[in-house]
C-alpha atoms as a PDB file:
ATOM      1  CA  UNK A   1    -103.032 -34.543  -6.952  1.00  0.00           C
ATOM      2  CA  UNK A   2    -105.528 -37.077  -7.572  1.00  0.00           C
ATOM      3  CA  UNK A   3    -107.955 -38.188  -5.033  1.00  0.00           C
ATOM      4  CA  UNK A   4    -108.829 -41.488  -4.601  1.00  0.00           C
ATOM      5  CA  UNK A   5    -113.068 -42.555  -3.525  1.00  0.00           C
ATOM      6  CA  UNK A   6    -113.416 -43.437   0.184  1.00  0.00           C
ATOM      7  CA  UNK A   7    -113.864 -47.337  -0.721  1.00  0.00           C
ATOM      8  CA  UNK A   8    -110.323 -46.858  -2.428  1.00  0.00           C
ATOM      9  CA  UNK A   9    -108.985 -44.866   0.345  1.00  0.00           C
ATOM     10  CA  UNK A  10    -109.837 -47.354   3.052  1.00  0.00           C
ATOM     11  CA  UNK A  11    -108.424 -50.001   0.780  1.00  0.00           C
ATOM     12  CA  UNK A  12    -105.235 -48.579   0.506  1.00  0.00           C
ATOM     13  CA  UNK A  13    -105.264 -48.263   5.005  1.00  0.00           C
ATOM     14  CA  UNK A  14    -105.928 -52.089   4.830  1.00  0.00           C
ATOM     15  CA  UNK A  15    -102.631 -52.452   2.681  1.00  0.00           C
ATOM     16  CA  UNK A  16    -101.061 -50.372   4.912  1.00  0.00           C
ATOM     17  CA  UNK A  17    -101.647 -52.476   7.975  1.00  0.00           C
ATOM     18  CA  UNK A  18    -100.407 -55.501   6.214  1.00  0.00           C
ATOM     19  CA  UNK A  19     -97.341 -53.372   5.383  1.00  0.00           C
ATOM     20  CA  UNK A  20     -96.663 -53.203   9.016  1.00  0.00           C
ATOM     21  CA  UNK A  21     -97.162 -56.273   9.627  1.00  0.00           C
ATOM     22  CA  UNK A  22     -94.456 -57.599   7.292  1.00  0.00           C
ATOM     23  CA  UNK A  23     -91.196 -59.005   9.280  1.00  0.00           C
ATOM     24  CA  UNK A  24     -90.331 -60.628  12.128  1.00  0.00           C
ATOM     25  CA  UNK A  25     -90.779 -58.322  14.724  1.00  0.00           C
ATOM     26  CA  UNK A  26     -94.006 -56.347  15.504  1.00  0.00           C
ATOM     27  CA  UNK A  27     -94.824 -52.612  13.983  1.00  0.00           C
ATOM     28  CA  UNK A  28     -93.795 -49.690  16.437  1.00  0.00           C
ATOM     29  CA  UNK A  29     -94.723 -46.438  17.169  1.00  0.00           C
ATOM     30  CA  UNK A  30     -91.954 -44.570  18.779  1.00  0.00           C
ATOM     31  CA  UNK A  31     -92.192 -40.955  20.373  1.00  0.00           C
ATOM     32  CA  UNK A  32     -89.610 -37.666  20.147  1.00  0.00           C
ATOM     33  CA  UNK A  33     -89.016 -34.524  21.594  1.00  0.00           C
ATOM     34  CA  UNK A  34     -87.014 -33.103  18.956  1.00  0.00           C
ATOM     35  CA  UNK A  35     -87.857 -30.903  15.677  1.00  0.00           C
ATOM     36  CA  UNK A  36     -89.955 -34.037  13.041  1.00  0.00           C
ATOM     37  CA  UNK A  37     -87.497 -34.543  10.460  1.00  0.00           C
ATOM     38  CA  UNK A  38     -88.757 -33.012   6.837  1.00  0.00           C
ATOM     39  CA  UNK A  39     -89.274 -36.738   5.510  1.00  0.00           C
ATOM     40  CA  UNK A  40     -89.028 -40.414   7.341  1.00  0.00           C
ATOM     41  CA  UNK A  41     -86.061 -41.015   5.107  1.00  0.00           C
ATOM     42  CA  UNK A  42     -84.216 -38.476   7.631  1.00  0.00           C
ATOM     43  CA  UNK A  43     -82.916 -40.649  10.224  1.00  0.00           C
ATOM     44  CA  UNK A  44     -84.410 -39.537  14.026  1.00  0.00           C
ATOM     45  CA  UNK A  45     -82.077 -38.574  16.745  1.00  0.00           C
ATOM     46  CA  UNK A  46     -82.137 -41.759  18.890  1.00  0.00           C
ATOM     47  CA  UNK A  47     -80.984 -38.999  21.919  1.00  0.00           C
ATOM     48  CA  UNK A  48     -84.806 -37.609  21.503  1.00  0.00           C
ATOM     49  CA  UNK A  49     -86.387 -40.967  21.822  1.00  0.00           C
ATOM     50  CA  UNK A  50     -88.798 -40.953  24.492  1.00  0.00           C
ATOM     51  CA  UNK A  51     -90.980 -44.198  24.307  1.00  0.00           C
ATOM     52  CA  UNK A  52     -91.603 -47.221  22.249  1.00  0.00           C
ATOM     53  CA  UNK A  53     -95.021 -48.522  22.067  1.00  0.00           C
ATOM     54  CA  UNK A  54     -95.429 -51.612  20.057  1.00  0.00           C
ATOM     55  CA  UNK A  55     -98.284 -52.865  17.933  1.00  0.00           C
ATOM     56  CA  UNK A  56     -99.621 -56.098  18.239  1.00  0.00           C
ATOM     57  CA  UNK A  57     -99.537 -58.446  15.116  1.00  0.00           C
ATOM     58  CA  UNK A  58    -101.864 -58.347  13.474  1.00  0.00           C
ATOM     59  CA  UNK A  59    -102.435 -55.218  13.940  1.00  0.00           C
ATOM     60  CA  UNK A  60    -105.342 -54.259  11.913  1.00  0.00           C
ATOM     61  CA  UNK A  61    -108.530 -54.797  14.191  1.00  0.00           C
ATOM     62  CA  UNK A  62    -111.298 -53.053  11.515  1.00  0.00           C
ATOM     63  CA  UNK A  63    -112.278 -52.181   8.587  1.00  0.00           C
ATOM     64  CA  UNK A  64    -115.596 -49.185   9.408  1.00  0.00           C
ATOM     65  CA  UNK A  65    -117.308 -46.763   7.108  1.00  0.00           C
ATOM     66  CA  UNK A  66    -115.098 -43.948   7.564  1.00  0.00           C
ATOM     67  CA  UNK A  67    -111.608 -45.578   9.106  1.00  0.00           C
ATOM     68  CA  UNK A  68    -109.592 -48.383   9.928  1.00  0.00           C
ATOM     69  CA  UNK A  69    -109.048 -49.349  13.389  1.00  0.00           C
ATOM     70  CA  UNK A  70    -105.821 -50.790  14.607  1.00  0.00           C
ATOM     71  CA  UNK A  71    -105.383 -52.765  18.016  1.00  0.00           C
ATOM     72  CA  UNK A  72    -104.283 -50.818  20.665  1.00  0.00           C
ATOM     73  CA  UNK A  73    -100.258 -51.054  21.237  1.00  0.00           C
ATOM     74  CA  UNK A  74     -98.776 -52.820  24.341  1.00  0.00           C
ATOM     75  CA  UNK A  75     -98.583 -50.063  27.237  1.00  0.00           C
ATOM     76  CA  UNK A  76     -94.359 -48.446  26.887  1.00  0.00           C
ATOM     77  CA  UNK A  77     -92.578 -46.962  29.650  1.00  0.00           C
ATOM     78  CA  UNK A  78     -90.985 -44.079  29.021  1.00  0.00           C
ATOM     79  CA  UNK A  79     -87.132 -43.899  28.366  1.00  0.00           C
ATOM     80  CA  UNK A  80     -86.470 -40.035  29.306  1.00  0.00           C
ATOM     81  CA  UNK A  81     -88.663 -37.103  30.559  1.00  0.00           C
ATOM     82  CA  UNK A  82     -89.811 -34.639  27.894  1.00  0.00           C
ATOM     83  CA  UNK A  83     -92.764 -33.441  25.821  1.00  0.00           C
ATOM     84  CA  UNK A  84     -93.587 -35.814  22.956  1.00  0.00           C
ATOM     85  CA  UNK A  85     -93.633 -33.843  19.721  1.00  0.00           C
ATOM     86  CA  UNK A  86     -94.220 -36.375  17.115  1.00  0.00           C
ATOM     87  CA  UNK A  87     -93.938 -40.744  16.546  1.00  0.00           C
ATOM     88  CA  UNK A  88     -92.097 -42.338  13.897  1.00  0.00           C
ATOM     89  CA  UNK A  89     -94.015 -45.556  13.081  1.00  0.00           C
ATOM     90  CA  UNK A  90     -92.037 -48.599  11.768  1.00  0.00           C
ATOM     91  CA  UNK A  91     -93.081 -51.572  10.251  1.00  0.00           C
ATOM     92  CA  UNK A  92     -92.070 -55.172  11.440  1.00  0.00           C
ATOM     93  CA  UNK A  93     -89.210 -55.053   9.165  1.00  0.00           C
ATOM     94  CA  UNK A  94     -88.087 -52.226  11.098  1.00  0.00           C
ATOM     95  CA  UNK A  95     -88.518 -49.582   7.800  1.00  0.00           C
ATOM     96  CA  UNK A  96     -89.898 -45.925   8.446  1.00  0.00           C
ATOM     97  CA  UNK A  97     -93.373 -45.708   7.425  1.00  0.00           C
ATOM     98  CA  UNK A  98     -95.021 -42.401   8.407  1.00  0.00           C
ATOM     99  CA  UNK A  99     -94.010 -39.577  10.780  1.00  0.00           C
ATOM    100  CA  UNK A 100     -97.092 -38.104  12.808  1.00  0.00           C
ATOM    101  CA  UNK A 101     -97.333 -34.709  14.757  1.00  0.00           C
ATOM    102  CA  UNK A 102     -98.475 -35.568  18.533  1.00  0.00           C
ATOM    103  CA  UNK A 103    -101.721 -33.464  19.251  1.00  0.00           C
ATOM    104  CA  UNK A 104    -102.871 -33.586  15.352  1.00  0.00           C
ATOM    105  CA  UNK A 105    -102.299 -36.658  14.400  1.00  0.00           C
ATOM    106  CA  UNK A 106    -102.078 -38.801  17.589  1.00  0.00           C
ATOM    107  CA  UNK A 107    -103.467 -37.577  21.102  1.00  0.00           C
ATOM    108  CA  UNK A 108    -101.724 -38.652  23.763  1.00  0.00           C
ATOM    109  CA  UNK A 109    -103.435 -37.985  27.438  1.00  0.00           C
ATOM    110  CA  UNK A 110    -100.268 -36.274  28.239  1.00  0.00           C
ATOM    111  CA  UNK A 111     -97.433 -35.312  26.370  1.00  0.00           C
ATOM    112  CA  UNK A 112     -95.599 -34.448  28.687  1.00  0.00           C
ATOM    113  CA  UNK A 113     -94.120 -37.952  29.385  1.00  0.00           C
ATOM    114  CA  UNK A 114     -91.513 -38.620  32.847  1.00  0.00           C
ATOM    115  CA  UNK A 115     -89.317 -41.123  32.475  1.00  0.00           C
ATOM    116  CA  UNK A 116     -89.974 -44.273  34.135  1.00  0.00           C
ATOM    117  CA  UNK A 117     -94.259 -43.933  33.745  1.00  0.00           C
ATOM    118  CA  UNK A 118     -96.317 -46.448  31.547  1.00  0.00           C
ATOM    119  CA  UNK A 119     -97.979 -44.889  28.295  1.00  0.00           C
ATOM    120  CA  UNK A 120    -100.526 -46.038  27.062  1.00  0.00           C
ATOM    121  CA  UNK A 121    -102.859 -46.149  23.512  1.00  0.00           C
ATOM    122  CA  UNK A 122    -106.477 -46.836  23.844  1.00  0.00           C
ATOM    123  CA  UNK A 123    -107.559 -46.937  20.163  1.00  0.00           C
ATOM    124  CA  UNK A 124    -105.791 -46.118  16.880  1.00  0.00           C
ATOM    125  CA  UNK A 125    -107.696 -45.166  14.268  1.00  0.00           C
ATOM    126  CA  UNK A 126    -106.574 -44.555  10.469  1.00  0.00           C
ATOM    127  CA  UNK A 127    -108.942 -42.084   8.378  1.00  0.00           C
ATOM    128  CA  UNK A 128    -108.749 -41.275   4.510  1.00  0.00           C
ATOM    129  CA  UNK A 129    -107.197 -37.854   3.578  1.00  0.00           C
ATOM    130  CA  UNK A 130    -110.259 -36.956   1.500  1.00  0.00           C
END
């Protein structure tokens, strides 16, 4: 596979948080307990949902040297106890956009989330695979 330059690659992170901008509703980032499906066209198991934090719109806060930065989500409350094992983010459109793997990809202060307890995001940042 080809690898785009860093300028490209940050380029192609500011499309992307257009992309989730597009639609009505605001982008979300919702969490699981289950096994991550092999590709975001597998639908999740809404019985592993855990918590639904949603971006703000726009979402994209900055463009830096080495990353994007997105604004921080709304705080969520959590739906059901359980350990968060990866998020499904969806656009405003509500279309799958990326799965992430909680403690590599996003770190939450706990995983371990109880239901009924407010979750929140400081900072999201988006770096280029290169």
């Amino acid at each position: 596979m080809n690898t785009p330059s860093k300028i490209a690659s940050l380029a192609m992170l500011q499309a992307l948080a257009n992309y989730l901008d597009q639609g009505s509703s605001n982008a979300t980032l919702i969490f699981y307990d289950d096994t991550r499906p092999t590709s975001v066209n597998v639908s999740a198991d809404n019985s592993a949902k855990l918590l639904t934090l949603n971006l703000p719109k726009p979402c994209l806060k900055s463009v830096n040297e080495n990353n994007i930065e997105l604004f921080a989500p709304s705080a969520g409350i959590a739906t059901k106890t359980g350990t968060a094992t990866w998020a499904r983010v969806f656009n405003g459109e509500g279309l799958a956009v990326v799965d992430v793997s909680v403690g590599t990809d996003v770190v939450l202060d706990n995983a371990d989330l109880v239901i009924g307890s407010s979750v929140k995001l400081d900072v999201i940042y988006l770096s280029p695979q290169i």
